[in-house]
Protein backbone atom coordinates (compact mmCIF):
# COMPACT_ATOMS: atom_id res chain seq x y z
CA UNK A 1 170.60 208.42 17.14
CA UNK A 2 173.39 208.81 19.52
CA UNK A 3 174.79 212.77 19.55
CA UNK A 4 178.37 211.50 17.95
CA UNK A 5 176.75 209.63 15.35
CA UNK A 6 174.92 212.49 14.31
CA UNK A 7 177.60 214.84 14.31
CA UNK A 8 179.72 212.40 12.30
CA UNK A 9 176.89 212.37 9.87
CA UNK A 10 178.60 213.14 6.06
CA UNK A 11 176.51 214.26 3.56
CA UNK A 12 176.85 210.97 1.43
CA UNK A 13 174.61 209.71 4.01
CA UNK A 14 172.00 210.57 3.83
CA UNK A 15 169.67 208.91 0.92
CA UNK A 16 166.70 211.16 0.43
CA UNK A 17 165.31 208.94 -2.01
CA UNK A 18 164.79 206.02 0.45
CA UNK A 19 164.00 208.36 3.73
CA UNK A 20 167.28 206.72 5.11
CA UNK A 21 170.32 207.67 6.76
CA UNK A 22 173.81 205.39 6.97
CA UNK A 23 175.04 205.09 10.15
CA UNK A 24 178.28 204.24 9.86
CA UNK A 25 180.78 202.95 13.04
CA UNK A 26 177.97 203.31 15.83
CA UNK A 27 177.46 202.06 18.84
CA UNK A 28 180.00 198.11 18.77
CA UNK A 29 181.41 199.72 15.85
CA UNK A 30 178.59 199.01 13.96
CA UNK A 31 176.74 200.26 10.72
CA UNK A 32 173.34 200.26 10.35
CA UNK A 33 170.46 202.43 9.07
CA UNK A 34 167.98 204.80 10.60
CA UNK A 35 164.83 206.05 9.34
CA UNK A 36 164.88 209.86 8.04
CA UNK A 37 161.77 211.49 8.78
CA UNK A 38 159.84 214.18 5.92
CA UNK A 39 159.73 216.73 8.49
CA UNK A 40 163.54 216.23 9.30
CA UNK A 41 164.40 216.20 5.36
CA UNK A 42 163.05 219.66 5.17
CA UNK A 43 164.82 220.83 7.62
CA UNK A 44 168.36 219.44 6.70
CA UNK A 45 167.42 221.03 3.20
CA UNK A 46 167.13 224.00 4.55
CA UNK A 47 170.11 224.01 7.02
CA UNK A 48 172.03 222.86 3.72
CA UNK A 49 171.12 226.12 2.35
CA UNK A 50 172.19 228.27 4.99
CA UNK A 51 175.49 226.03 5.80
CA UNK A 52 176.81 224.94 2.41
CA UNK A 53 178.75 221.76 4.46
CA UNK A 54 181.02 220.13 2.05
CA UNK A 55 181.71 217.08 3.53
CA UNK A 56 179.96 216.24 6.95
CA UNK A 57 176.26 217.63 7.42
CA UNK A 58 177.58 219.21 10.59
CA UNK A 59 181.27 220.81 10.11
CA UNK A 60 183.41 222.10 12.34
CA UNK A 61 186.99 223.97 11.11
CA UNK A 62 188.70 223.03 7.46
CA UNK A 63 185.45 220.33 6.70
CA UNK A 64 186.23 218.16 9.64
CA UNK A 65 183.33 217.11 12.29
CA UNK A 66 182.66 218.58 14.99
CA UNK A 67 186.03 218.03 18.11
CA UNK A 68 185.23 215.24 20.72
CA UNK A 69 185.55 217.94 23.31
CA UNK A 70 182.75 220.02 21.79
CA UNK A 71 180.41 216.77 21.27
CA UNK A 72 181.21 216.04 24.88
CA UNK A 73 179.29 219.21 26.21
CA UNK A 74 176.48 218.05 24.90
């Protein structure tokens, strides 16, 4: 996964149940889905716990991703 698709990750996303995550708008503008490792589903579950997100899994201010000029330092 690409850095901005993963910060534009929402929490409706992510399907637990089939170890998948949606991908929406990536790379050509594309959707598509990536495998969601056990080991990573732990430890979304517990960064879910300590972050309470509402709406993407990684927020920045008033429930809105993370700012293009943040995402570009990394």
């Amino acid at each position: 996964m690409r850095i901005g698709e993963t910060l534009n990750i929402r929490l409706q996303d992510i399907d637990s149940k089939r170890m998948l995550i949606h991908i929406k708008g990536g790379k050509g503008r594309k959707d598509r889905y990536v495998p969601l490792s056990p080991k990573i589903l732990l430890l979304l579950r517990e960064y879910y716990k300590m972050y309470k997100p509402d709406i993407y899994l990684f927020e920045g201010k008033k429930e809105n991703p993370i700012p293009k000029a943040v995402q570009e330092k990394f």
